[in-house]
PDB file of N, CA and C in Angstrom:
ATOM      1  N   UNK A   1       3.049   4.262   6.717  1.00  0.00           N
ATOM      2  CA  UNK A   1       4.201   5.010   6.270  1.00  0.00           C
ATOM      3  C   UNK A   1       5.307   4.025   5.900  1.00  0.00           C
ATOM      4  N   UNK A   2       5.884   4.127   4.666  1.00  0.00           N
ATOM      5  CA  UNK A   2       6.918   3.455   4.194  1.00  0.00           C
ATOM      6  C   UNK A   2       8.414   4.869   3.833  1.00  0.00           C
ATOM      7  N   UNK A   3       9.664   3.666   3.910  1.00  0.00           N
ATOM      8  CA  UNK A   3      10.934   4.747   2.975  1.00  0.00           C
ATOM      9  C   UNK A   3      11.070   3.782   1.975  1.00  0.00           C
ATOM     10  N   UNK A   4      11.673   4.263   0.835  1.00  0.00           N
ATOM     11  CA  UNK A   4      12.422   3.526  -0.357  1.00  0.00           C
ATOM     12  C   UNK A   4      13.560   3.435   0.148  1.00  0.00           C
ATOM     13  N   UNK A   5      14.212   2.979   0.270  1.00  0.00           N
ATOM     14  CA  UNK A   5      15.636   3.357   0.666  1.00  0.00           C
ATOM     15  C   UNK A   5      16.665   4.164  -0.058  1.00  0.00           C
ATOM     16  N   UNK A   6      16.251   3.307  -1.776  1.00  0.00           N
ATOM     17  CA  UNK A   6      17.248   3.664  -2.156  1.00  0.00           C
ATOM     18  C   UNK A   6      17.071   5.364  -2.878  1.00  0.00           C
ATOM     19  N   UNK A   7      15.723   5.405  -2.749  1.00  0.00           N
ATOM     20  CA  UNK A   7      15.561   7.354  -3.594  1.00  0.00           C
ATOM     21  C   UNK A   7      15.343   7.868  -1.995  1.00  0.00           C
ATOM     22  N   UNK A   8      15.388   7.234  -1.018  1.00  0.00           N
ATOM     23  CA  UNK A   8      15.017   8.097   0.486  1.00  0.00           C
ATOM     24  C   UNK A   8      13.606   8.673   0.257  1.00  0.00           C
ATOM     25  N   UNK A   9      12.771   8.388  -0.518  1.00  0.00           N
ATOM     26  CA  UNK A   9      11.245   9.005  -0.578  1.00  0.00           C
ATOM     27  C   UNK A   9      10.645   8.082   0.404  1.00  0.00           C
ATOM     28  N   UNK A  10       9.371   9.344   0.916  1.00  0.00           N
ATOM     29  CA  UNK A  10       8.696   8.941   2.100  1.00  0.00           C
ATOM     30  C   UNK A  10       7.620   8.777   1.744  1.00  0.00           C
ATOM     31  N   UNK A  11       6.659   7.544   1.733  1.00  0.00           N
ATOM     32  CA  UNK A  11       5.104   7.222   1.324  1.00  0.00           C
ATOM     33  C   UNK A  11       4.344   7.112   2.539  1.00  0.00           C
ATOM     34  N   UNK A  12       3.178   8.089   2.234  1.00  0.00           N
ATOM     35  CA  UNK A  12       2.246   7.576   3.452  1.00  0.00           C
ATOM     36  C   UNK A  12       0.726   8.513   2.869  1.00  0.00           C
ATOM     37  N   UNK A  13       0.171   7.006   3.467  1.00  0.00           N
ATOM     38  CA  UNK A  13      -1.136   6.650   2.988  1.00  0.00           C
ATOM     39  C   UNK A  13      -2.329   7.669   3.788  1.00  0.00           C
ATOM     40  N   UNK A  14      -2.742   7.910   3.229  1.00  0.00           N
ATOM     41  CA  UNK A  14      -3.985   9.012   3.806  1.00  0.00           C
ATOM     42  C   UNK A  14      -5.498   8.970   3.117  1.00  0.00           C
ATOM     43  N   UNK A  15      -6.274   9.591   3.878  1.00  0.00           N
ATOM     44  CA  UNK A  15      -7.914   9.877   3.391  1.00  0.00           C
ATOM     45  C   UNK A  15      -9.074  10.525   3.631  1.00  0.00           C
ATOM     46  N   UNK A  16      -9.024  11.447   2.272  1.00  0.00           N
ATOM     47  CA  UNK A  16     -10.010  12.385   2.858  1.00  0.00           C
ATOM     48  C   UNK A  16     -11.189  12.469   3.614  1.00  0.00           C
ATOM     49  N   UNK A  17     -12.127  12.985   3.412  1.00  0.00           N
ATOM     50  CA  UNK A  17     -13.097  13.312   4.170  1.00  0.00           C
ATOM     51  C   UNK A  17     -14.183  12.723   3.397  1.00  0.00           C
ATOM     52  N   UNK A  18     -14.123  12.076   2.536  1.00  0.00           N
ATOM     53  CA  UNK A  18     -14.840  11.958   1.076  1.00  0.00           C
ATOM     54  C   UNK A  18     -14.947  10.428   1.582  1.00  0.00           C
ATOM     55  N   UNK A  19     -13.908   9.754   2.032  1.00  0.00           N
ATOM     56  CA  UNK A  19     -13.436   8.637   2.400  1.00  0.00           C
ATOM     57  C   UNK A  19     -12.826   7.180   0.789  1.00  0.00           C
ATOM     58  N   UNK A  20     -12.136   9.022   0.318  1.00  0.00           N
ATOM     59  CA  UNK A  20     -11.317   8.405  -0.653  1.00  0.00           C
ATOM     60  C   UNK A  20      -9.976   8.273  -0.825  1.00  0.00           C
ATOM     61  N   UNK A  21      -9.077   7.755  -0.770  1.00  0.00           N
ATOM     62  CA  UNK A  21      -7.731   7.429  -0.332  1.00  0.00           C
ATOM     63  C   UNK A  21      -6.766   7.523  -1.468  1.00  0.00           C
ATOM     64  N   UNK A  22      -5.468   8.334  -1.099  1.00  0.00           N
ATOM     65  CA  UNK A  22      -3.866   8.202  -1.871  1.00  0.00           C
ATOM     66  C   UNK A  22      -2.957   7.937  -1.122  1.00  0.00           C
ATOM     67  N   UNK A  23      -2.053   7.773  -1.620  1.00  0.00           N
ATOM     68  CA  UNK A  23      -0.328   7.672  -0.950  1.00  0.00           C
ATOM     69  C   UNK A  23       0.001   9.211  -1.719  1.00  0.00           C
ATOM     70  N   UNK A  24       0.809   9.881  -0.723  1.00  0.00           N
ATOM     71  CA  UNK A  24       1.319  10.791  -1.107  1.00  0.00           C
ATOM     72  C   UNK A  24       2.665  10.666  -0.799  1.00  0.00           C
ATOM     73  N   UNK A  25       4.005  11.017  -1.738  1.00  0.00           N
ATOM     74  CA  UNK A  25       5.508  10.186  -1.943  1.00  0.00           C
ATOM     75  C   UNK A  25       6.373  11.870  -1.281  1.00  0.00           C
ATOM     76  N   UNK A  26       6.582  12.056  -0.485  1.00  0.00           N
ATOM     77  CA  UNK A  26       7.512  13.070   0.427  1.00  0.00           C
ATOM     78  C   UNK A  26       9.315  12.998  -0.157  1.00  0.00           C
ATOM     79  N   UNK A  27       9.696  13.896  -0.178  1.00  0.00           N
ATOM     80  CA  UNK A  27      11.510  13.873  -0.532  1.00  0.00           C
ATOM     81  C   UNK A  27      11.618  13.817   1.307  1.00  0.00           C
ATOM     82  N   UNK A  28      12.845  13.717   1.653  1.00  0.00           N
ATOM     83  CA  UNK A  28      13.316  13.092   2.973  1.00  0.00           C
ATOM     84  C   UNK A  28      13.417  14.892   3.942  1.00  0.00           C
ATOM     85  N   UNK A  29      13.355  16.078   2.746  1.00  0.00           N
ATOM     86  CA  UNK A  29      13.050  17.655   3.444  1.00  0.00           C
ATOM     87  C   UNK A  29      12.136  17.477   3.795  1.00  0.00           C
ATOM     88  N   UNK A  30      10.884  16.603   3.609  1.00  0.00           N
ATOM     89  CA  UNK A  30       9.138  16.677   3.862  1.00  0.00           C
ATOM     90  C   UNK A  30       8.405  17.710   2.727  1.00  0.00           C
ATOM     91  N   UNK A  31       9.530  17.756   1.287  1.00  0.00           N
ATOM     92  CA  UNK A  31       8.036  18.536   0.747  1.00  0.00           C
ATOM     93  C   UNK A  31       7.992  17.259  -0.387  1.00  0.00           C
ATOM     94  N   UNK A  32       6.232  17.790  -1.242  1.00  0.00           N
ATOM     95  CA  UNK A  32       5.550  16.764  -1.613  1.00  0.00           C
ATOM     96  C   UNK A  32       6.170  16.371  -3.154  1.00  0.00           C
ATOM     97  N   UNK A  33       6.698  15.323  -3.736  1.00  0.00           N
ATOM     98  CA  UNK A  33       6.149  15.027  -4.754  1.00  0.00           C
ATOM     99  C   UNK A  33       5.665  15.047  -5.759  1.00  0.00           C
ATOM    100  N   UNK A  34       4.862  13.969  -5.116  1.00  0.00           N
ATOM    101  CA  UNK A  34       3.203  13.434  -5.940  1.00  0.00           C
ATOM    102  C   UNK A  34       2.159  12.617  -5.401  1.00  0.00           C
ATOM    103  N   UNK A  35       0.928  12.722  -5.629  1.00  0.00           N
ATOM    104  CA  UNK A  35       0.273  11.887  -4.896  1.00  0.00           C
ATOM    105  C   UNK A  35      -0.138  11.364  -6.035  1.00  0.00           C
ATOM    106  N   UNK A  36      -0.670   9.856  -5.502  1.00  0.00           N
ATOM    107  CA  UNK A  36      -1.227   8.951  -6.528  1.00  0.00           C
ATOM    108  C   UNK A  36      -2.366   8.265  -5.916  1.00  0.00           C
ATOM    109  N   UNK A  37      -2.610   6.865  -6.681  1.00  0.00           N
ATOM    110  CA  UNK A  37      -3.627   5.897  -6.327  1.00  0.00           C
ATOM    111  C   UNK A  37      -5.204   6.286  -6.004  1.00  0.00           C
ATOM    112  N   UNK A  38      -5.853   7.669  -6.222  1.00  0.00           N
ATOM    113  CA  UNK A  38      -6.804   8.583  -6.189  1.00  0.00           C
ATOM    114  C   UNK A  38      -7.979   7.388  -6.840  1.00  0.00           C
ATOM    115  N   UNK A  39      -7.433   6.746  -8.077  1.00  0.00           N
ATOM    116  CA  UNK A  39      -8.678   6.278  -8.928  1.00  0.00           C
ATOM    117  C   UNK A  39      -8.614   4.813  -8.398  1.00  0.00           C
ATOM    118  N   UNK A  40      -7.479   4.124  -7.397  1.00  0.00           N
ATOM    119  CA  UNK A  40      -7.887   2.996  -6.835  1.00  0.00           C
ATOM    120  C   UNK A  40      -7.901   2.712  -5.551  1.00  0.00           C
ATOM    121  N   UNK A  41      -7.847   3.499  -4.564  1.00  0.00           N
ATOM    122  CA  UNK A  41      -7.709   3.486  -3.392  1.00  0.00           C
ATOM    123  C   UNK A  41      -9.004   4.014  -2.305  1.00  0.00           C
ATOM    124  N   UNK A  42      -9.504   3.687  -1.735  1.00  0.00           N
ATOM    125  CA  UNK A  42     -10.751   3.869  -0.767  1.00  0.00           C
ATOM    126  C   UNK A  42     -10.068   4.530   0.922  1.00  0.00           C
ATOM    127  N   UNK A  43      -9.647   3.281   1.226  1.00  0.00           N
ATOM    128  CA  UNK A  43      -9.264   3.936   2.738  1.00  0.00           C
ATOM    129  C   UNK A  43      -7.740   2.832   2.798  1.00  0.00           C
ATOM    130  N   UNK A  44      -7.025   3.390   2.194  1.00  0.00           N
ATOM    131  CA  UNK A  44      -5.482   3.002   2.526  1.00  0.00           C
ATOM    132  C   UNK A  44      -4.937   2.944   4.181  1.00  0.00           C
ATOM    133  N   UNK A  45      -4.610   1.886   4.576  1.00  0.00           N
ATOM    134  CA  UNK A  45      -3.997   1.548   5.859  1.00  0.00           C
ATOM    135  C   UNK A  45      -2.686   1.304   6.005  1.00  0.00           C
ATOM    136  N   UNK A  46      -1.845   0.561   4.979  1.00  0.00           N
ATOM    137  CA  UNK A  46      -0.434   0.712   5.115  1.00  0.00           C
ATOM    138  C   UNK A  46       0.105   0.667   4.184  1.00  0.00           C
ATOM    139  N   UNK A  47       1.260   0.904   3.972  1.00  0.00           N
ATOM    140  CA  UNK A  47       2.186   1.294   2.517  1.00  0.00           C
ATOM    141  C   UNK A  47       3.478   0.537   2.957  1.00  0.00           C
ATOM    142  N   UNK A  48       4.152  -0.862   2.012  1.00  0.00           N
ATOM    143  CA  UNK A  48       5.419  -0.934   1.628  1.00  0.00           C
ATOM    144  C   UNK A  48       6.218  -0.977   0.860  1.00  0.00           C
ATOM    145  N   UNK A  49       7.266  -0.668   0.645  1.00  0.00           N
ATOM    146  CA  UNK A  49       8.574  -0.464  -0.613  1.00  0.00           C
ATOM    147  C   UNK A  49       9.230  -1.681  -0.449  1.00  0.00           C
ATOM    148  N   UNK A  50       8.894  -2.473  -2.005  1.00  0.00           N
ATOM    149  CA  UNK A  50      10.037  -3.982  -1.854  1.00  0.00           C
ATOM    150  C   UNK A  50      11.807  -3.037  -2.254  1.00  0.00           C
ATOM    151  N   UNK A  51      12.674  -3.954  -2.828  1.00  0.00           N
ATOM    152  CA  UNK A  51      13.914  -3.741  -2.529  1.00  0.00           C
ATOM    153  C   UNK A  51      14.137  -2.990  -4.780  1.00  0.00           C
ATOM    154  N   UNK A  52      13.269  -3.125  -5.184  1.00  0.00           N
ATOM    155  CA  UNK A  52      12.829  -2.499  -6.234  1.00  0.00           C
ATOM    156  C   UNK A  52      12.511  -1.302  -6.566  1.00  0.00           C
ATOM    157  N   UNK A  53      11.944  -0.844  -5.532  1.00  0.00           N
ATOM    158  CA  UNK A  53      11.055   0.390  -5.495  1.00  0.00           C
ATOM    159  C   UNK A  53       9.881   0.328  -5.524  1.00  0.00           C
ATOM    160  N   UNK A  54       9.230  -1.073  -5.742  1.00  0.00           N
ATOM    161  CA  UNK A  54       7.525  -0.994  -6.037  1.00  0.00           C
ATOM    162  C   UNK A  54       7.351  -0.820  -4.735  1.00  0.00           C
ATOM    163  N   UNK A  55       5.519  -0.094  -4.833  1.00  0.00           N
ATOM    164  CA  UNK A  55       5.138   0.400  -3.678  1.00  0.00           C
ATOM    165  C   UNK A  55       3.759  -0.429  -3.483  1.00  0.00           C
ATOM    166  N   UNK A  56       3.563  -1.066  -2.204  1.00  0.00           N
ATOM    167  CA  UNK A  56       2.301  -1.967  -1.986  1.00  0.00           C
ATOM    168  C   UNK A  56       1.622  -1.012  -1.134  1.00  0.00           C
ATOM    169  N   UNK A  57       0.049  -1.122  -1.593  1.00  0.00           N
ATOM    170  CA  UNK A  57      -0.839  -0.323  -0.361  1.00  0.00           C
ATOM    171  C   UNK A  57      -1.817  -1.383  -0.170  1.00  0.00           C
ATOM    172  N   UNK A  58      -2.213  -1.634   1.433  1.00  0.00           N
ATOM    173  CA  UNK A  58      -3.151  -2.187   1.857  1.00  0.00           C
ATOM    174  C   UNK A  58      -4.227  -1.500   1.839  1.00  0.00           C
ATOM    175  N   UNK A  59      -5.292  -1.522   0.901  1.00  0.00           N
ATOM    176  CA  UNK A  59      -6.591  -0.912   1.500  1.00  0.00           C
ATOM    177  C   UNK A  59      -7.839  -1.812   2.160  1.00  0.00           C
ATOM    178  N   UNK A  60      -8.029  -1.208   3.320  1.00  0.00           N
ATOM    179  CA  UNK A  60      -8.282  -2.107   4.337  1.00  0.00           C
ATOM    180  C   UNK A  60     -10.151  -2.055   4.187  1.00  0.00           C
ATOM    181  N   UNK A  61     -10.989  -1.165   3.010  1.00  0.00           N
ATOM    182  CA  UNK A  61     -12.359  -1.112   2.151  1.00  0.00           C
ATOM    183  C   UNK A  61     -12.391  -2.299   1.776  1.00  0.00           C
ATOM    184  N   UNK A  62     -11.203  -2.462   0.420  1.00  0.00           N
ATOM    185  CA  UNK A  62     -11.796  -3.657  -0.454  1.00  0.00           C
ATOM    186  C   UNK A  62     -10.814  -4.950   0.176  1.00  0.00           C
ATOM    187  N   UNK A  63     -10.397  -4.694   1.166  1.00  0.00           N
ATOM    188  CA  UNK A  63      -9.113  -6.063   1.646  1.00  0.00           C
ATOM    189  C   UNK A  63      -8.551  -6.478   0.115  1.00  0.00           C
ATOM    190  N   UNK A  64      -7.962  -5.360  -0.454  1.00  0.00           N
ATOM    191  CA  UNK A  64      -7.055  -5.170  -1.253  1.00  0.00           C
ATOM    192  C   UNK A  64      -5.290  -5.043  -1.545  1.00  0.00           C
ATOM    193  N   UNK A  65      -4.622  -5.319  -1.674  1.00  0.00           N
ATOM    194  CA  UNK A  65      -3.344  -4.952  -2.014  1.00  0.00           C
ATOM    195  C   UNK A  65      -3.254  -4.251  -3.406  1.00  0.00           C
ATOM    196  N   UNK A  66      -2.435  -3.131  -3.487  1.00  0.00           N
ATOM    197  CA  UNK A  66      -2.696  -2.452  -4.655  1.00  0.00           C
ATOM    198  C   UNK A  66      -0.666  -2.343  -5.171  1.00  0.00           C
ATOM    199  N   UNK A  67      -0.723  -2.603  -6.229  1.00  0.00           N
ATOM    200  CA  UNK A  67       0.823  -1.990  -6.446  1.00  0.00           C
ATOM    201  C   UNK A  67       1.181  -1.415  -7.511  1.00  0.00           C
ATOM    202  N   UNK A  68       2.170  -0.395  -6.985  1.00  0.00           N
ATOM    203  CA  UNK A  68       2.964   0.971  -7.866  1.00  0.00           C
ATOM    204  C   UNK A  68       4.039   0.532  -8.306  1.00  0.00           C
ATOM    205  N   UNK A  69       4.545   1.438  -9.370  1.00  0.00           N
ATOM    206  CA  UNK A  69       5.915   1.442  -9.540  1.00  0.00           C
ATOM    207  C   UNK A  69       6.191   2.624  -8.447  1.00  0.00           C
ATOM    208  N   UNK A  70       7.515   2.908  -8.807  1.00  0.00           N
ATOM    209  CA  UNK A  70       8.528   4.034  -7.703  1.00  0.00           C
ATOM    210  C   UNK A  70       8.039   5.593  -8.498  1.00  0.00           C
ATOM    211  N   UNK A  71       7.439   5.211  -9.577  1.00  0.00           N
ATOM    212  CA  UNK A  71       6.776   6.675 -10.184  1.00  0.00           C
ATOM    213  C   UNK A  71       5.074   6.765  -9.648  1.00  0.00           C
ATOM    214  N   UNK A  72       4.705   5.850  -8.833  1.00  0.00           N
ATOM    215  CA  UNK A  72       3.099   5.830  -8.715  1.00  0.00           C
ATOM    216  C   UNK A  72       2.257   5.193  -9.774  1.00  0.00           C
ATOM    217  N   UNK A  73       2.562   4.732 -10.643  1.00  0.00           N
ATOM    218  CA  UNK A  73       2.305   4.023 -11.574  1.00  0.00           C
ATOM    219  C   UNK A  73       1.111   2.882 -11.315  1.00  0.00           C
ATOM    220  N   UNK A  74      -0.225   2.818 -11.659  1.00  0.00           N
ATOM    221  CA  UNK A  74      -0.732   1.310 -11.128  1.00  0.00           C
ATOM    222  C   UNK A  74      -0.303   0.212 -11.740  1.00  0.00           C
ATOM    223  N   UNK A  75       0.349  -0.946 -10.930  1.00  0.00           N
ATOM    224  CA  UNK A  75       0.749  -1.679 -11.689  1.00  0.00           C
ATOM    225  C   UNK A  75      -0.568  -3.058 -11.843  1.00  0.00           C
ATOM    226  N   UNK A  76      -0.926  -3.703 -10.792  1.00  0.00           N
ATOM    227  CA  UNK A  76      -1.598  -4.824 -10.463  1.00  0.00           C
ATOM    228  C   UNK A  76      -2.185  -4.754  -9.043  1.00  0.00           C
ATOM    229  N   UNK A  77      -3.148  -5.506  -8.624  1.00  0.00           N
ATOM    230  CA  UNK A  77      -3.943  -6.062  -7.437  1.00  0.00           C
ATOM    231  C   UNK A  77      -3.550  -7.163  -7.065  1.00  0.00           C
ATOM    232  N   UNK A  78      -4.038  -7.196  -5.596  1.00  0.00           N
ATOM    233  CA  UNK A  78      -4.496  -8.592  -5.290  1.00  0.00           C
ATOM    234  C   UNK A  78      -5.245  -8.728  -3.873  1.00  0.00           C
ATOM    235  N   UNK A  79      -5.922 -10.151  -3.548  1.00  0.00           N
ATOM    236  CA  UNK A  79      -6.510  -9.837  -2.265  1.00  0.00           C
ATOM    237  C   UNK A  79      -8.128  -9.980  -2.823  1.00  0.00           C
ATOM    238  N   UNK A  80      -8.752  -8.976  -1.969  1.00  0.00           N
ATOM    239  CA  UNK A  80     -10.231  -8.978  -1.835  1.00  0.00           C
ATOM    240  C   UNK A  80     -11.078  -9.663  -0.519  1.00  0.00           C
ATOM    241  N   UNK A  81     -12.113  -9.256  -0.462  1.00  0.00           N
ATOM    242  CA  UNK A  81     -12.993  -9.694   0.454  1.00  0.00           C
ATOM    243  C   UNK A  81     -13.250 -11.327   0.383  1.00  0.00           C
ATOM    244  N   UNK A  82     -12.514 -12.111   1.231  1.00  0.00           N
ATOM    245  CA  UNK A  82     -13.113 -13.466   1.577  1.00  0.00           C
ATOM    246  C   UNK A  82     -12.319 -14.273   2.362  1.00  0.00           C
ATOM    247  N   UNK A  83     -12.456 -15.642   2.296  1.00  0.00           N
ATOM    248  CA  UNK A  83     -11.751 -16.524   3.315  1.00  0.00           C
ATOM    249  C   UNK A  83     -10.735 -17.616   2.748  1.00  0.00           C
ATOM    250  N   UNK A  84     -11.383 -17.602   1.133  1.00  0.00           N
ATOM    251  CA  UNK A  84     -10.492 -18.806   0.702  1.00  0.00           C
ATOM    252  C   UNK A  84      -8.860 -17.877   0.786  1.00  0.00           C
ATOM    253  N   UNK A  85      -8.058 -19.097  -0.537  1.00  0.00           N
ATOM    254  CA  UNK A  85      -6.882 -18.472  -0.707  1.00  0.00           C
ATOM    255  C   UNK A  85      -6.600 -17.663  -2.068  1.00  0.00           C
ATOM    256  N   UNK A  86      -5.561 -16.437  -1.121  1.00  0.00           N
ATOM    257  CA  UNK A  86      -5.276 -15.251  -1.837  1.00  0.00           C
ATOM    258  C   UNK A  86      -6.327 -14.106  -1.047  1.00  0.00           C
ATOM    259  N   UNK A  87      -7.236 -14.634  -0.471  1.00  0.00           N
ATOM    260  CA  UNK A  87      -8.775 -13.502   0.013  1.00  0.00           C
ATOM    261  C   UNK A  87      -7.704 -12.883   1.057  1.00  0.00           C
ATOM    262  N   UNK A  88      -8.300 -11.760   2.263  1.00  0.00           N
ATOM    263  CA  UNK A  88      -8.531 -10.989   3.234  1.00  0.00           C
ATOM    264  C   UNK A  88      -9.586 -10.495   3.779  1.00  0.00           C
ATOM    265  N   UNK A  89      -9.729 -10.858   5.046  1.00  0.00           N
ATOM    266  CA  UNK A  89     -11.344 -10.681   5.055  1.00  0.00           C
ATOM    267  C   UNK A  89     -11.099  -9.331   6.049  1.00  0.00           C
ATOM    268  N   UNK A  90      -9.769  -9.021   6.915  1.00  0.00           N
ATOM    269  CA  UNK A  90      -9.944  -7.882   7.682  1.00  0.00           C
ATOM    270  C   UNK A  90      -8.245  -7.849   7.768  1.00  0.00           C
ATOM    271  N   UNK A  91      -8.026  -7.350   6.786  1.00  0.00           N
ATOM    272  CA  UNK A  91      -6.233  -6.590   6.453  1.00  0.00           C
ATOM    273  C   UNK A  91      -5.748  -6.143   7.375  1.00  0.00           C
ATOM    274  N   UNK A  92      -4.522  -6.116   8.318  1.00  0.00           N
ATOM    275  CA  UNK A  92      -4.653  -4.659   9.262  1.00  0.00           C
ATOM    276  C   UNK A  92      -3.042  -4.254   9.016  1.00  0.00           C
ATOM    277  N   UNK A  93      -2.186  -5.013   8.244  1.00  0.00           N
ATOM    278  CA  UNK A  93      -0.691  -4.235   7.825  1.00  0.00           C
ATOM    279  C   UNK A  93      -0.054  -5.259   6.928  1.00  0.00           C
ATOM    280  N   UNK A  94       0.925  -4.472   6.451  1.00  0.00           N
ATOM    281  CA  UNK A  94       1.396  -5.185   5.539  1.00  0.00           C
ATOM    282  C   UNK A  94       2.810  -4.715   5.200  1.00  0.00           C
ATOM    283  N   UNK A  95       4.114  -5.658   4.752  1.00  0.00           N
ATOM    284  CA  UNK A  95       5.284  -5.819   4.755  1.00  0.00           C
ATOM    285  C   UNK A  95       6.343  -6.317   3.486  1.00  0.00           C
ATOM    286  N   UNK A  96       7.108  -6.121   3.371  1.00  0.00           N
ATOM    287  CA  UNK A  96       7.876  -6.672   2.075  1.00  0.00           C
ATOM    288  C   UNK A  96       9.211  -7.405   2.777  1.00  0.00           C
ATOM    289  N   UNK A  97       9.592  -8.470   3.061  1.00  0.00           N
ATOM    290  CA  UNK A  97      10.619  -9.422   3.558  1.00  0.00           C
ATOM    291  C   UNK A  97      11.659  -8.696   2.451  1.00  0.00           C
ATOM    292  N   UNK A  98      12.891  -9.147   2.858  1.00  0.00           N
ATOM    293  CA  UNK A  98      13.898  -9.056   1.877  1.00  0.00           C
ATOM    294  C   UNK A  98      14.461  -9.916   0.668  1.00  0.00           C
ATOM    295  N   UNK A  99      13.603 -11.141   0.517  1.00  0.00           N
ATOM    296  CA  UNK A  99      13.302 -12.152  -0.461  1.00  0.00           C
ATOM    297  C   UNK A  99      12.524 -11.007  -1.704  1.00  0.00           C
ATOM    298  N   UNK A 100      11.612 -10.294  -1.136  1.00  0.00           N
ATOM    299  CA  UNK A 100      10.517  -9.489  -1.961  1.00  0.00           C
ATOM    300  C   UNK A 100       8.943 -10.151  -1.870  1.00  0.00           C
ATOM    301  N   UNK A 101       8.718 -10.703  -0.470  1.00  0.00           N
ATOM    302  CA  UNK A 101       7.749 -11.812  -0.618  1.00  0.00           C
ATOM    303  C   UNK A 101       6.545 -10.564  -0.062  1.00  0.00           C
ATOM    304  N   UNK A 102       6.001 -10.510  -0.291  1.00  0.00           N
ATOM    305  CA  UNK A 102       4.733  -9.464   0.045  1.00  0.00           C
ATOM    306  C   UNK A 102       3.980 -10.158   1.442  1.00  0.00           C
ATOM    307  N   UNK A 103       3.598  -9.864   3.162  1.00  0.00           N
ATOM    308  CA  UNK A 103       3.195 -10.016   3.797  1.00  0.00           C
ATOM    309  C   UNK A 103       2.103  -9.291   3.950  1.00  0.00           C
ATOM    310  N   UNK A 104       1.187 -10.142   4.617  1.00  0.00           N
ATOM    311  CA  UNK A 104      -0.263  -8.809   4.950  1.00  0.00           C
ATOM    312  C   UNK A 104      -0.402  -9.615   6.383  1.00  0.00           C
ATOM    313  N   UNK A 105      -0.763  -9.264   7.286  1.00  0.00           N
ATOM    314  CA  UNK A 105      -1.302  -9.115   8.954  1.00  0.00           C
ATOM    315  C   UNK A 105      -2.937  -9.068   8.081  1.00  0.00           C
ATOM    316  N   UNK A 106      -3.478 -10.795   8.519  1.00  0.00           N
ATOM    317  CA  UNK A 106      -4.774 -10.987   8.044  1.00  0.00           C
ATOM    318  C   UNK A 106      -5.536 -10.770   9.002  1.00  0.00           C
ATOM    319  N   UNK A 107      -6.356 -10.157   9.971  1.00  0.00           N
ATOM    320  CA  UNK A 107      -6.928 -10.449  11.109  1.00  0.00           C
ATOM    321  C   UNK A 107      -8.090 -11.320  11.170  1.00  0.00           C
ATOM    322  N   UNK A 108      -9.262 -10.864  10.444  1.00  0.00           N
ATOM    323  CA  UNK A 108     -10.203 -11.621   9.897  1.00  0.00           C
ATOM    324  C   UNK A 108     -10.004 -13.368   9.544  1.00  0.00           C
ATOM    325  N   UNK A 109      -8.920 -13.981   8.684  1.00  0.00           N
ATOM    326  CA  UNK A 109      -8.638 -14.952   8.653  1.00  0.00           C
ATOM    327  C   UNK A 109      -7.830 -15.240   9.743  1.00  0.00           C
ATOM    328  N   UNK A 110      -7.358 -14.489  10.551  1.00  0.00           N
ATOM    329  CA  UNK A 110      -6.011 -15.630  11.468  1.00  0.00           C
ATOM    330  C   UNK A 110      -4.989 -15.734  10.942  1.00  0.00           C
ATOM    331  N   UNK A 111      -4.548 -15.540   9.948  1.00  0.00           N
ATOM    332  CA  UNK A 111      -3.445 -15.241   9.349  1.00  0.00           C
ATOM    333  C   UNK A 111      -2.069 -14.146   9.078  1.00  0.00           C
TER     334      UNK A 111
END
């Protein structure tokens, strides 16, 4: 679960039964939106908002980072299954510093 701050929208990552994954974007009343990320997301584990509005999702399937605009928009990837650098071999959260530097909690690497 992430906030934007600045639209107060609430993101949080979910997955069906299918074990196919969206972020669905909440107004701060709790009703819905929009949901997105349907055609790139598997099993989403955490969601953050840099100081922009882009929205990062960890999906913790492909040890992926996935990113939105503030409309759900796909913008770019990064990540994947491995050990070198840029990889994730076992994702478990992920963060946006106030620089805008993108963090991930690597478990798999130690990182």
């Amino acid at each position: 679960t992430a906030v934007d701050r600045q639209s107060e929208s609430i993101f949080v990552a979910v997955t069906n039964q299918e074990d196919k994954g969206s972020v669905r974007m909440y107004r701060p009343d709790g009703s819905l939106v929009r949901e997105f990320g349907e055609q790139q997301l598997d099993w989403p584990q955490s969601v953050a908002v840099d100081i922009k509005g882009n929205i990062f999702v960890m999906d913790a399937s492909t040890s992926q980072v996935n990113k939105y605009d503030r409309n759900g928009n796909f913008l770019s990837k990064f990540g994947g299954r491995g050990g070198g650098n840029g990889r994730l071999l076992d994702p478990f959260d992920i963060c946006v510093d106030g620089l805008g530097r993108v963090i991930v909690a690597d478990l798999g690497n130690n990182r």
